[in-house]
N, C-alpha and C. Protein backbone atom coordinates (compact mmCIF):
# COMPACT_ATOMS: atom_id res chain seq x y z
N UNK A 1 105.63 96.20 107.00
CA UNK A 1 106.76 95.31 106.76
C UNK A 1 106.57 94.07 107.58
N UNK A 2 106.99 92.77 106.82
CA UNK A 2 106.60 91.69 107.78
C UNK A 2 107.92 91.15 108.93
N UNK A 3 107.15 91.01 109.53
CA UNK A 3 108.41 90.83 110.73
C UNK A 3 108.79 89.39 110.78
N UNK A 4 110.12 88.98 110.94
CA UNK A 4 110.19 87.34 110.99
C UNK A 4 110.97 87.37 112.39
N UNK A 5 111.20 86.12 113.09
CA UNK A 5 111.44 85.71 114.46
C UNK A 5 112.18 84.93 114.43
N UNK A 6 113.41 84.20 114.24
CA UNK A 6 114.24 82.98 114.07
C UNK A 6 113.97 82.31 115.52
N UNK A 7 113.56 81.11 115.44
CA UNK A 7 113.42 80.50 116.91
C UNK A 7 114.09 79.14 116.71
N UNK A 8 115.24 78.59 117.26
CA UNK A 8 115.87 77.93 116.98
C UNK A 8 116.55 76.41 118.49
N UNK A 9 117.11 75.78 118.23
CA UNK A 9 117.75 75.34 119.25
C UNK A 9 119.25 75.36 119.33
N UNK A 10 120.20 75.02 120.24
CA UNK A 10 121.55 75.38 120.10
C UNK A 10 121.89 74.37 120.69
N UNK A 11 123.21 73.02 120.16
CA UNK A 11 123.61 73.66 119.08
C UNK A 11 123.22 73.34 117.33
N UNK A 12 123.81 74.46 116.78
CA UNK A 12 123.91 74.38 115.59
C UNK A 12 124.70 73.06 114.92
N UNK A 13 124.41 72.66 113.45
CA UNK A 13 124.16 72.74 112.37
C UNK A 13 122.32 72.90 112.60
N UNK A 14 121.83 72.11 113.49
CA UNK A 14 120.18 71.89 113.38
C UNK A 14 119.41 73.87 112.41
N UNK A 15 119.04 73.52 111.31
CA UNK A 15 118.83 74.73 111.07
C UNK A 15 117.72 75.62 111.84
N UNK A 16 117.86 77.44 112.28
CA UNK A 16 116.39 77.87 113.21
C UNK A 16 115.44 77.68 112.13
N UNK A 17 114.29 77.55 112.86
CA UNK A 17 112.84 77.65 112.54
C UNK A 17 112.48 78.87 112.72
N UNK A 18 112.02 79.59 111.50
CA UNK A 18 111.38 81.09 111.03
C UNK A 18 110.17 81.09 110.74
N UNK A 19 109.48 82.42 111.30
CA UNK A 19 108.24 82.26 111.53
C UNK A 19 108.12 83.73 111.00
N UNK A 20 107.16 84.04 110.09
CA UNK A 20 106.92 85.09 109.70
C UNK A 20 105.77 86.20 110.11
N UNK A 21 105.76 87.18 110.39
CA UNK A 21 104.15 87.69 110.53
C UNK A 21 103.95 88.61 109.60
N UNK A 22 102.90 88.55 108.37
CA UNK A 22 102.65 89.52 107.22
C UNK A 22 101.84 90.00 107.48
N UNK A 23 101.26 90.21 108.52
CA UNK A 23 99.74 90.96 108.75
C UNK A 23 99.91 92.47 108.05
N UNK A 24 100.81 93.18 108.74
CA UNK A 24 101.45 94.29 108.51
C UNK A 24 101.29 94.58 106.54
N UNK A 25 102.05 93.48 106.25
CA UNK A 25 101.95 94.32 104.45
C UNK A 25 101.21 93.42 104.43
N UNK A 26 100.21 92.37 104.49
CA UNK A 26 98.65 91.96 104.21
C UNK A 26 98.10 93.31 104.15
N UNK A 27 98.04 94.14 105.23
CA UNK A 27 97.18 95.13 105.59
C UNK A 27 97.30 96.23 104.54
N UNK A 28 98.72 96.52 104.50
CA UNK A 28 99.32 97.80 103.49
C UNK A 28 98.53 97.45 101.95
N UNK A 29 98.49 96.19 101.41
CA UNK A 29 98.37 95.90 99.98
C UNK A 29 96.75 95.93 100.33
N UNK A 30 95.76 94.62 101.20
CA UNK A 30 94.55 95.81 101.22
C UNK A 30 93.80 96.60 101.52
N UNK A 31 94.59 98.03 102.10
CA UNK A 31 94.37 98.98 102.02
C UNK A 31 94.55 100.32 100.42
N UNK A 32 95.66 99.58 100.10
CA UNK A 32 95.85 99.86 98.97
C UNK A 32 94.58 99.88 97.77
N UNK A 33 94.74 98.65 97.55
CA UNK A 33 93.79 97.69 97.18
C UNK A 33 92.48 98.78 97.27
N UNK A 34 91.65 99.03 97.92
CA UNK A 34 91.13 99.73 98.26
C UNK A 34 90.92 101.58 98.27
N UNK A 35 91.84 101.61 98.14
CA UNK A 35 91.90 102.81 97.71
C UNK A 35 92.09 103.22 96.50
N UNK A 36 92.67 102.32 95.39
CA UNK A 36 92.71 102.09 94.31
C UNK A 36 91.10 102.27 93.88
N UNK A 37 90.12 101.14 94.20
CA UNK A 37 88.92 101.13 93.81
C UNK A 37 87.99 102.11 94.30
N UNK A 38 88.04 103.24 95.15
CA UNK A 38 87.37 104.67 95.16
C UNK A 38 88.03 105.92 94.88
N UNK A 39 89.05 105.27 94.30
CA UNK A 39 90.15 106.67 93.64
C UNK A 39 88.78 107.49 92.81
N UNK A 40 88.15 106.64 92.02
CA UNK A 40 87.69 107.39 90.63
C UNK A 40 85.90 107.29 91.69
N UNK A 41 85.69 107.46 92.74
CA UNK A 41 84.40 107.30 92.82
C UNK A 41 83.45 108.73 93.01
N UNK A 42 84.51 109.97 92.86
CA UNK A 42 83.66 110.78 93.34
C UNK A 42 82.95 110.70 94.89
N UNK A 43 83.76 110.72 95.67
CA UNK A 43 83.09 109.99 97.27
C UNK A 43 82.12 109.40 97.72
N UNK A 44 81.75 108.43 96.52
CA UNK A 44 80.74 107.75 96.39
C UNK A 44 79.14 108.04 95.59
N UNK A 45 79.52 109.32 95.23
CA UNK A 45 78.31 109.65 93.90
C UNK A 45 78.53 108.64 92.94
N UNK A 46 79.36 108.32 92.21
CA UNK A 46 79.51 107.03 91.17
C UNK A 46 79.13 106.09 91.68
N UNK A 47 79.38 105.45 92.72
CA UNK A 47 79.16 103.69 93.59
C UNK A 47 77.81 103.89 93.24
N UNK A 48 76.79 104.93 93.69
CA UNK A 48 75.61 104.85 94.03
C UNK A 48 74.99 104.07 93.12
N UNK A 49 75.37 104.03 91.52
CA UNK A 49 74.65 103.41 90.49
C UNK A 49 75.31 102.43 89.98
N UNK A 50 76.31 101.91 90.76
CA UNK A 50 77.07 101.26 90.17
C UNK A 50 77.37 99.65 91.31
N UNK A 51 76.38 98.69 91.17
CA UNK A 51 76.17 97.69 92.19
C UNK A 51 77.61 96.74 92.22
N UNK A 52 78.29 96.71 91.31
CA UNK A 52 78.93 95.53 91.01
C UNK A 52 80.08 96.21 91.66
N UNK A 53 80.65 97.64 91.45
CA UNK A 53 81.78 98.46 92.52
C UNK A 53 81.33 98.91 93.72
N UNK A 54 80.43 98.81 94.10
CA UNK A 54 80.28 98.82 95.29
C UNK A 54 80.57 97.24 96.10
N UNK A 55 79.95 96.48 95.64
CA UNK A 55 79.91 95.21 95.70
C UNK A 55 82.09 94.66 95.85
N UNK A 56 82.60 95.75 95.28
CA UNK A 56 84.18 95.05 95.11
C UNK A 56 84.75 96.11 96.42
N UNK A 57 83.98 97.23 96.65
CA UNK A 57 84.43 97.93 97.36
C UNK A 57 84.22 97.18 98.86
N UNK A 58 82.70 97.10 98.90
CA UNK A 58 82.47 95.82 100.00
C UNK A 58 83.43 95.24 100.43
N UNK A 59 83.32 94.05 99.41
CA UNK A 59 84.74 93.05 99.68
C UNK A 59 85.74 93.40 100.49
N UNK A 60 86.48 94.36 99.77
CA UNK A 60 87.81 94.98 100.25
C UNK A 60 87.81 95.64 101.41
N UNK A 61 86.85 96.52 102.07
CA UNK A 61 86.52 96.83 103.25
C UNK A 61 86.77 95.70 104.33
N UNK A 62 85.62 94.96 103.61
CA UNK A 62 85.53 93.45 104.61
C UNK A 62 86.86 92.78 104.94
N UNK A 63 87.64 92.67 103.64
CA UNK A 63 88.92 92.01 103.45
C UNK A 63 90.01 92.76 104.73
N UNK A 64 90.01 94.14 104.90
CA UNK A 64 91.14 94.63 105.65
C UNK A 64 90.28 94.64 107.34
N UNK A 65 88.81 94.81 106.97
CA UNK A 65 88.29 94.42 109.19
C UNK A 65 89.05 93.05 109.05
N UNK A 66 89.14 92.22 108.40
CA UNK A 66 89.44 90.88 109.10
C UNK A 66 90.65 90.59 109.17
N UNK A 67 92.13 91.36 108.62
CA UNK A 67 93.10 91.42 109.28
C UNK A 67 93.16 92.69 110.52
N UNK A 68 92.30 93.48 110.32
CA UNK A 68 92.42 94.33 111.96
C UNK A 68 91.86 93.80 112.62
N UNK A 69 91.09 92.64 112.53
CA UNK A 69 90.04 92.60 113.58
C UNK A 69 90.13 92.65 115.36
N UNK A 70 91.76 92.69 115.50
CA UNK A 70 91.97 92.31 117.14
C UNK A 70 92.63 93.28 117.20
N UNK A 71 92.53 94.64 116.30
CA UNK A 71 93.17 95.99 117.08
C UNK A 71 92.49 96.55 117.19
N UNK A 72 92.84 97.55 118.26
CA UNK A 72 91.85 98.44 119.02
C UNK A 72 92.25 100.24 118.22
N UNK A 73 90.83 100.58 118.10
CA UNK A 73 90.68 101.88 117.05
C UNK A 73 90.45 102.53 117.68
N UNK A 74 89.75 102.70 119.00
CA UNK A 74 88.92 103.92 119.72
C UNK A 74 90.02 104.63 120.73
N UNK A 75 91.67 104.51 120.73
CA UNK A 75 92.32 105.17 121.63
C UNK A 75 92.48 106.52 121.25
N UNK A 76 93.52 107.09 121.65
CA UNK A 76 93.72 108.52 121.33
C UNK A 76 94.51 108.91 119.75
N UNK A 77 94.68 107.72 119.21
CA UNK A 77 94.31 108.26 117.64
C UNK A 77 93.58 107.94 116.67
N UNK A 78 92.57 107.60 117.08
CA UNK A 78 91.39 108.13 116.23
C UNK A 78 90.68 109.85 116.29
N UNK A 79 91.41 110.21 117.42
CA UNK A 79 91.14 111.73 117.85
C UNK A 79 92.18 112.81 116.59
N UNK A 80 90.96 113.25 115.40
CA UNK A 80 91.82 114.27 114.67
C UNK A 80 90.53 114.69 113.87
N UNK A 81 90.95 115.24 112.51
CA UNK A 81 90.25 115.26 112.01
C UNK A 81 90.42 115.05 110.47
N UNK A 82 89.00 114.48 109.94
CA UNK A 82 89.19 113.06 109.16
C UNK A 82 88.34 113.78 107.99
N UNK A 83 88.52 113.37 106.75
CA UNK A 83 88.20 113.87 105.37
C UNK A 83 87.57 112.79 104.81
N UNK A 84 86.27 112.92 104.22
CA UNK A 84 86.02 112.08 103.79
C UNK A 84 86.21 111.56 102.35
N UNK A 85 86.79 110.62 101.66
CA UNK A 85 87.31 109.92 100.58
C UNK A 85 86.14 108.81 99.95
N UNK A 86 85.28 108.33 100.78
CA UNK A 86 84.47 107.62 100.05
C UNK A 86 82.98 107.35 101.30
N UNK A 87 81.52 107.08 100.95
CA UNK A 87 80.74 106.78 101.77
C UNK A 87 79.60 106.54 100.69
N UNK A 88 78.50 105.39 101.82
CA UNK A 88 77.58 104.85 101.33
C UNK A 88 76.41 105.88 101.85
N UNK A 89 76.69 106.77 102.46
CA UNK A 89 75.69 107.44 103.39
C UNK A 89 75.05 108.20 102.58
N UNK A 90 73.66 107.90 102.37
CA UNK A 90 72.68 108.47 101.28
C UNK A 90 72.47 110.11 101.49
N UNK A 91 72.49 110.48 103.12
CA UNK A 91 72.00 111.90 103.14
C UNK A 91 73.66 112.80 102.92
N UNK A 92 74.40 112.55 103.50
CA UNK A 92 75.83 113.13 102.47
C UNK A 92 75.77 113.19 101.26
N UNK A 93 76.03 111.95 100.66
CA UNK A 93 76.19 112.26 98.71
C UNK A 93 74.86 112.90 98.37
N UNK A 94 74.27 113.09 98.78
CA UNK A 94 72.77 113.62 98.24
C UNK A 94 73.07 115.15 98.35
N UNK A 95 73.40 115.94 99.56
CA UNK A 95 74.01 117.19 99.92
C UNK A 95 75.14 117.30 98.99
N UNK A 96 76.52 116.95 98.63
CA UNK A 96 77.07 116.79 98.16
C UNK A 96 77.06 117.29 96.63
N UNK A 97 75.84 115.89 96.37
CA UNK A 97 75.51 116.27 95.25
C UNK A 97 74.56 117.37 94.39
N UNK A 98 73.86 118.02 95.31
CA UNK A 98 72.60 118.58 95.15
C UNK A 98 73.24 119.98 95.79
N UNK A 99 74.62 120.42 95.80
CA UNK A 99 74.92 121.78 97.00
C UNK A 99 74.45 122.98 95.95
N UNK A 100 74.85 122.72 94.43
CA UNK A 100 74.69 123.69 93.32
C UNK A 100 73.21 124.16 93.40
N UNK A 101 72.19 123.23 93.85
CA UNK A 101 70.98 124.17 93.63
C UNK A 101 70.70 125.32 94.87
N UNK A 102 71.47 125.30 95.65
CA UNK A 102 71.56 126.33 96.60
C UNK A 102 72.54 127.50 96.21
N UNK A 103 72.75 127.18 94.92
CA UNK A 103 73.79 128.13 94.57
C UNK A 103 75.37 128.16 95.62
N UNK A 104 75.69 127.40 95.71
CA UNK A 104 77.08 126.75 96.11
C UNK A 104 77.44 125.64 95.62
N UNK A 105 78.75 124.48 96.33
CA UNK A 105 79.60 123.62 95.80
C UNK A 105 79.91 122.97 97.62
N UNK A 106 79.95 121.80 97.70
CA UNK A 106 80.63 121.01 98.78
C UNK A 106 82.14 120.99 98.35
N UNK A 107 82.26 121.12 99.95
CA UNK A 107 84.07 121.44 99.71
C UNK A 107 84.41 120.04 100.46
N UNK A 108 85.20 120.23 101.20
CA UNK A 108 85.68 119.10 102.16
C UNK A 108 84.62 118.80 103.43
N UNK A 109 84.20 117.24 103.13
CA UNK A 109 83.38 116.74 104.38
C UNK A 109 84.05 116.11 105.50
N UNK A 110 83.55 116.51 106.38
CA UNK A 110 84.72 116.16 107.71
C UNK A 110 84.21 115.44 108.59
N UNK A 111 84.96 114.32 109.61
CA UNK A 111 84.80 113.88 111.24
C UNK A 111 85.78 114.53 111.71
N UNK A 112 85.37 115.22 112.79
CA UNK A 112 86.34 115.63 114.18
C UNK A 112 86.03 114.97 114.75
N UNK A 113 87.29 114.38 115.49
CA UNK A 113 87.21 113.61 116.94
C UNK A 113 87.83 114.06 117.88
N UNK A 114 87.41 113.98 119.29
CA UNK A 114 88.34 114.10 119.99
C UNK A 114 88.07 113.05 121.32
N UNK A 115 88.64 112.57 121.31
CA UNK A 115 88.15 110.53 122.13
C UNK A 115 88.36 111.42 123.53
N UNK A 116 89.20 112.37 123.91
CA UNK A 116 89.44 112.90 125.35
C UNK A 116 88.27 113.72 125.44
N UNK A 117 87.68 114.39 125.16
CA UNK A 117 86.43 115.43 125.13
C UNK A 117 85.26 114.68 124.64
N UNK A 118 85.69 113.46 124.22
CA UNK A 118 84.15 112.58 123.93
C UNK A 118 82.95 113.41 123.08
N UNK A 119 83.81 114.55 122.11
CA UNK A 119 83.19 115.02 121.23
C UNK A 119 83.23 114.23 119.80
N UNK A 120 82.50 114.72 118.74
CA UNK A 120 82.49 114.18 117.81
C UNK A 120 81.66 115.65 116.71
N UNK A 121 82.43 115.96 115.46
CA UNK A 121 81.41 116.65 114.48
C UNK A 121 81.76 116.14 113.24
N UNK A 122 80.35 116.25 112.79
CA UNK A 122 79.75 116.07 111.22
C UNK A 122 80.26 116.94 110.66
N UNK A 123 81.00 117.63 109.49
CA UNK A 123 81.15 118.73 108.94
C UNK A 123 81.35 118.79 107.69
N UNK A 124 80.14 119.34 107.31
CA UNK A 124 80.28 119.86 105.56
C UNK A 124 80.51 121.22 104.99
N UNK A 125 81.73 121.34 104.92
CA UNK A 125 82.14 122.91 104.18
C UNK A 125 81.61 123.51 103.10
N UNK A 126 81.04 124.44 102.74
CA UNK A 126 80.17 125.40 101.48
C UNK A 126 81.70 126.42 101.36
N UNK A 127 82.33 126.27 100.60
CA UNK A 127 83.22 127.61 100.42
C UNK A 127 82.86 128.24 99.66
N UNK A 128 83.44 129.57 100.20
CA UNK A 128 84.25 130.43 101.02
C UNK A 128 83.69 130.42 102.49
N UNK A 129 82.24 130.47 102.77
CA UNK A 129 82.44 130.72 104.32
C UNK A 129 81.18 129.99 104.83
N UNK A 130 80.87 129.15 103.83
CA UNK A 130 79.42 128.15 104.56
C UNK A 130 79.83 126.95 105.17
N UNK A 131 78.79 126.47 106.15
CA UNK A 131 79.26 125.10 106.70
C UNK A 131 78.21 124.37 107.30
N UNK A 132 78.00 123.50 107.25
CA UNK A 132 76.90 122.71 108.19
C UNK A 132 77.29 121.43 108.87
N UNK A 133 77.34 121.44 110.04
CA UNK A 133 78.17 120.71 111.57
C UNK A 133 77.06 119.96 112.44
N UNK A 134 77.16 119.04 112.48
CA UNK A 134 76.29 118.30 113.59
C UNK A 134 77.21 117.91 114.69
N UNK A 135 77.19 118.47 116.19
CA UNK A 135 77.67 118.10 117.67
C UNK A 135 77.19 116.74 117.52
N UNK A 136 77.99 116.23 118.24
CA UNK A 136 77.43 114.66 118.86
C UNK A 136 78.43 114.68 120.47
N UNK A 137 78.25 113.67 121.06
CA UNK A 137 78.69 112.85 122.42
C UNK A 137 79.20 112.06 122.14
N UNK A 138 80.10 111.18 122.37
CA UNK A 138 80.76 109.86 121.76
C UNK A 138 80.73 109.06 123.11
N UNK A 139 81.11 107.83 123.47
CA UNK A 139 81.74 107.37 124.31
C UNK A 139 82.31 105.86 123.81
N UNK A 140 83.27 105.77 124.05
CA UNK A 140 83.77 104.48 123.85
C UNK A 140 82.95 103.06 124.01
N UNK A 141 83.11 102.28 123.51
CA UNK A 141 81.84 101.03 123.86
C UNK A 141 82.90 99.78 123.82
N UNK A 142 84.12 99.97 123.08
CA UNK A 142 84.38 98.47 123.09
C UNK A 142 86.03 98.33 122.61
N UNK A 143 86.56 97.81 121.85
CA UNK A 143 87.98 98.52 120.90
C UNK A 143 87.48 98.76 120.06
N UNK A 144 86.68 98.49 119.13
CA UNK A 144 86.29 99.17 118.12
C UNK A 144 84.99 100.54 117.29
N UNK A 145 84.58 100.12 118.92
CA UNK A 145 83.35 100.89 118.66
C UNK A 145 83.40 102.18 119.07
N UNK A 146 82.09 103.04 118.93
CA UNK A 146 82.06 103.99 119.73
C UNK A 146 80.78 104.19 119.31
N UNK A 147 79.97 104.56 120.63
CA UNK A 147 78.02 104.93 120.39
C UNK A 147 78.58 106.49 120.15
N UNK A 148 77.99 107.01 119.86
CA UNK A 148 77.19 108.54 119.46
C UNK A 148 76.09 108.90 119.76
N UNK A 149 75.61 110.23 119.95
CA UNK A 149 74.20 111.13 120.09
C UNK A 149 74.48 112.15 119.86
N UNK A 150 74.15 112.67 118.55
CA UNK A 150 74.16 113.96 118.74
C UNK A 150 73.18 114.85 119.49
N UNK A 151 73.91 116.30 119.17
CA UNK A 151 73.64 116.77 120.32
C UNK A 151 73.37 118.30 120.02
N UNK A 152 73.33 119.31 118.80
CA UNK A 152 72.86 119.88 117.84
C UNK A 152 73.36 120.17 116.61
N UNK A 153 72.54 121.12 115.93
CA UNK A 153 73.09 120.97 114.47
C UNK A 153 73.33 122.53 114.26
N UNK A 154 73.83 123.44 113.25
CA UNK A 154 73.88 124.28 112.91
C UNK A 154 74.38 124.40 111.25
N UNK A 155 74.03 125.11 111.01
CA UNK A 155 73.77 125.95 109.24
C UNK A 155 74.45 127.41 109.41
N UNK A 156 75.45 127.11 108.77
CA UNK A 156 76.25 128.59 108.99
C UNK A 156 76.85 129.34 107.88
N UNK A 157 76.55 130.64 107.73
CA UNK A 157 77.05 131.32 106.44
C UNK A 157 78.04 132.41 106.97
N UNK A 158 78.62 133.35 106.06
CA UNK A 158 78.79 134.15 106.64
C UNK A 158 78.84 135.36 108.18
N UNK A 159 77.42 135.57 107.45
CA UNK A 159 77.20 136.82 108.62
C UNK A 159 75.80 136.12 109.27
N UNK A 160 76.05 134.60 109.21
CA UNK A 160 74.16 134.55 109.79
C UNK A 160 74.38 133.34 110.42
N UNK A 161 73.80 132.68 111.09
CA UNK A 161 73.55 131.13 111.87
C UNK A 161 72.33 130.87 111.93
N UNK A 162 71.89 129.06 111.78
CA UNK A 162 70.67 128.94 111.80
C UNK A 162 70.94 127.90 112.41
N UNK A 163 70.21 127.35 113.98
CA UNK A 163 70.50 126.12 114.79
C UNK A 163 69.62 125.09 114.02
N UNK A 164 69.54 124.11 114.29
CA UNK A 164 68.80 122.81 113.90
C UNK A 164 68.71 121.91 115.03
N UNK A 165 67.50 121.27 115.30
CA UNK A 165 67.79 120.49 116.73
C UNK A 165 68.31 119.29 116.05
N UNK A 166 69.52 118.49 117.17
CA UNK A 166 69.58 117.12 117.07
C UNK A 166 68.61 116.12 116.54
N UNK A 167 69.26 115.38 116.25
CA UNK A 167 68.19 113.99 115.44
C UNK A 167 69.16 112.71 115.55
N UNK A 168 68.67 111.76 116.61
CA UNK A 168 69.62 110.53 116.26
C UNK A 168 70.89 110.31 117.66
N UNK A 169 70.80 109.01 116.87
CA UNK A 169 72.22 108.40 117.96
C UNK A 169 72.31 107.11 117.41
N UNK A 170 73.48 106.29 117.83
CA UNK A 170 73.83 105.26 117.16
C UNK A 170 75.52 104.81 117.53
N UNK A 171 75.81 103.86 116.51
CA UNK A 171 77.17 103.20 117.20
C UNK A 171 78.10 103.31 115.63
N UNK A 172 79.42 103.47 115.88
CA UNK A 172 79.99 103.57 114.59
C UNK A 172 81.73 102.19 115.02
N UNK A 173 81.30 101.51 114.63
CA UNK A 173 83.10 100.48 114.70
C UNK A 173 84.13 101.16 113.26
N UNK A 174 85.08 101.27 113.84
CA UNK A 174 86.17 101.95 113.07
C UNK A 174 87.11 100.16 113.16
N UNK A 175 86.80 99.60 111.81
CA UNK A 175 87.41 98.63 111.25
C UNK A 175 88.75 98.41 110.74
N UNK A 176 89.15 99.65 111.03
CA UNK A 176 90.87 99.88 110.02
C UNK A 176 90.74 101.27 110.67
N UNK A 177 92.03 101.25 111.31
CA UNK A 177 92.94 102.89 111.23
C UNK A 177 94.55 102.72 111.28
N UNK A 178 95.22 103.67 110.53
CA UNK A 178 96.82 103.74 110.25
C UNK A 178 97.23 105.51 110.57
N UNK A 179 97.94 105.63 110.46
CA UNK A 179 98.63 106.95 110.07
C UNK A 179 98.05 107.68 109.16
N UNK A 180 97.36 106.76 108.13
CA UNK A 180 96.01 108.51 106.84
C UNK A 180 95.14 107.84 106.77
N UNK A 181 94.66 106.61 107.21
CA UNK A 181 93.26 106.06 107.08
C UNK A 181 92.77 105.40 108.10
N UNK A 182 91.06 106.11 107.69
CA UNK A 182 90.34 105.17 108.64
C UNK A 182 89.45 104.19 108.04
N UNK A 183 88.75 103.09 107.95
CA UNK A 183 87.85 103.14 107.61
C UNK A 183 86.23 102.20 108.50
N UNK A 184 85.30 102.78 108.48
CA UNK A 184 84.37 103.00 109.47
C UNK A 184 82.92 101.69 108.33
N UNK A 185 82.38 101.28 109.85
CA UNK A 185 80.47 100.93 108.98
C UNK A 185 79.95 101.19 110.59
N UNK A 186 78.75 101.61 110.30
CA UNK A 186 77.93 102.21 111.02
C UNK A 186 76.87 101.40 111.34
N UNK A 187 75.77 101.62 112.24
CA UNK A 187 74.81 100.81 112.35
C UNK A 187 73.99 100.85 111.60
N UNK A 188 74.00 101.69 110.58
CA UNK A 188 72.79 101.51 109.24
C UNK A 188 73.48 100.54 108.52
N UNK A 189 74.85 100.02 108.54
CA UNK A 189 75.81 99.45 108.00
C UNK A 189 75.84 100.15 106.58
N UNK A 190 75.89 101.30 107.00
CA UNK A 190 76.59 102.22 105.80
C UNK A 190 78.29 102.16 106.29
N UNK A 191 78.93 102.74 105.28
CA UNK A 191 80.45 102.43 105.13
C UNK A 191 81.30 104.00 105.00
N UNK A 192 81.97 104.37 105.30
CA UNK A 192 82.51 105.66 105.52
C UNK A 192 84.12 104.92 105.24
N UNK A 193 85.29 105.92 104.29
CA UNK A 193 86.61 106.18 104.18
C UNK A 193 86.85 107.18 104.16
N UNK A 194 88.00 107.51 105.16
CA UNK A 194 88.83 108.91 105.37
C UNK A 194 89.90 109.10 105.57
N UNK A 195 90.28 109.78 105.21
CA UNK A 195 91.78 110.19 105.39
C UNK A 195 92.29 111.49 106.29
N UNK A 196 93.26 111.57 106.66
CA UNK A 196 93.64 112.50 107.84
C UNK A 196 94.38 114.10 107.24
N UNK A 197 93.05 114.81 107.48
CA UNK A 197 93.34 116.25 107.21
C UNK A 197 94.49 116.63 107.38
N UNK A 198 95.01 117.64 106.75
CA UNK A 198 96.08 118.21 106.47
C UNK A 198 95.68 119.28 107.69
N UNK A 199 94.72 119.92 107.93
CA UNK A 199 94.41 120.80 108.91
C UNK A 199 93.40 120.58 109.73
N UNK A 200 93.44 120.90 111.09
CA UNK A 200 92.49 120.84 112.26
C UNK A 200 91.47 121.70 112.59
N UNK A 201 89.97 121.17 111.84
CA UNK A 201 88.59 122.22 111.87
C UNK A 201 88.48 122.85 113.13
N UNK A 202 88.13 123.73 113.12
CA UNK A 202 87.65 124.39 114.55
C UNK A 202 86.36 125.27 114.07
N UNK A 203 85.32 125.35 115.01
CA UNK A 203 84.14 125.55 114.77
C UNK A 203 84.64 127.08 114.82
């Protein structure tokens, strides 16, 4: 909602001078905006072949960092855990897309955060009881940033576990966050959207 300020002199008839600030529903419409255009994307399996929506999705990303650009994302709510709704990240949609030849289905892909524990997990659900989780380290870098390293991986079914060593580190700026969205580009300047789980993963 945009907020207005009457700033005036006294006395009156002289009429106040109103000053508006729309950042607020700037932000709401594009975020909207935006979510509108990966409603139908399949979390980005469609974008992949499709240059000209990605290209609008771009935009609109770009369009809402540059009304957040002077708020700070890395406090204690960005700490939850986050669903993913749309990404450019080739080794996700590839898993994603490819879970059936393992004879399964990707369920919900996840970020956990927790900015106080300076943890961070990757998480891709196989339901009923599969999952594959990458640990990381986080630490704050800036208002918007935050470096990463992970820190191991695991492959989990049922009745079995299989570790994976770590691979990687890097920096992620969280460009937009509200009350159900985040949205993230990374240093590959891949692009990540999420929304805020209904429930809190626990390994």
């Amino acid at each position: 909602m945009a907020t207005c300020l009457p700033f005036g002199t006294i006395p009156f008839p002289r009429p106040a001078k109103i000053t508006c600030s729309s950042t607020t529903a700037q932000s709401q419409l594009a975020k909207q905006h935006l979510l509108s255009l990966i409603s139908d994307q399949d979390r980005g399996l469609k974008t992949q072949n499709n240059p000209a929506k990605l290209t609008s999705i771009v935009s609109a990303i770009d369009d809402l960092a540059a009304l957040g650009k002077d708020s700070i994302t890395t406090g204690g709510s960005l700490s939850a855990t986050w669903r993913l709704l749309w990404t450019t990240e080739k080794e996700q949609l590839f898993i994603i897309q490819n879970a059936s030849l393992f004879g399964t289905r990707t369920g919900d892909v996840l970020q956990v955060i927790d900015v106080e524990q300076r943890v961070l997990n990757n998480v891709i659900t196989f339901p009923p009881d599969g999952v594959f989780f990458v640990r990381s380290d986080i630490a704050v870098a800036s208002k918007q940033r935050v470096n990463f390293k992970f820190t191991s991986a695991v492959l989990r079914g049922k009745n079995w576990e299989i570790p994976l060593p770590p691979f990687g580190q890097g920096w992620f700026d969280t460009v937009y966050l509200d009350d159900e969205i985040r949205v993230v580009k990374d240093i590959r300047g891949d692009y990540l959207v999420v929304d805020r789980a209904l429930y809190a993963w626990k390994e």
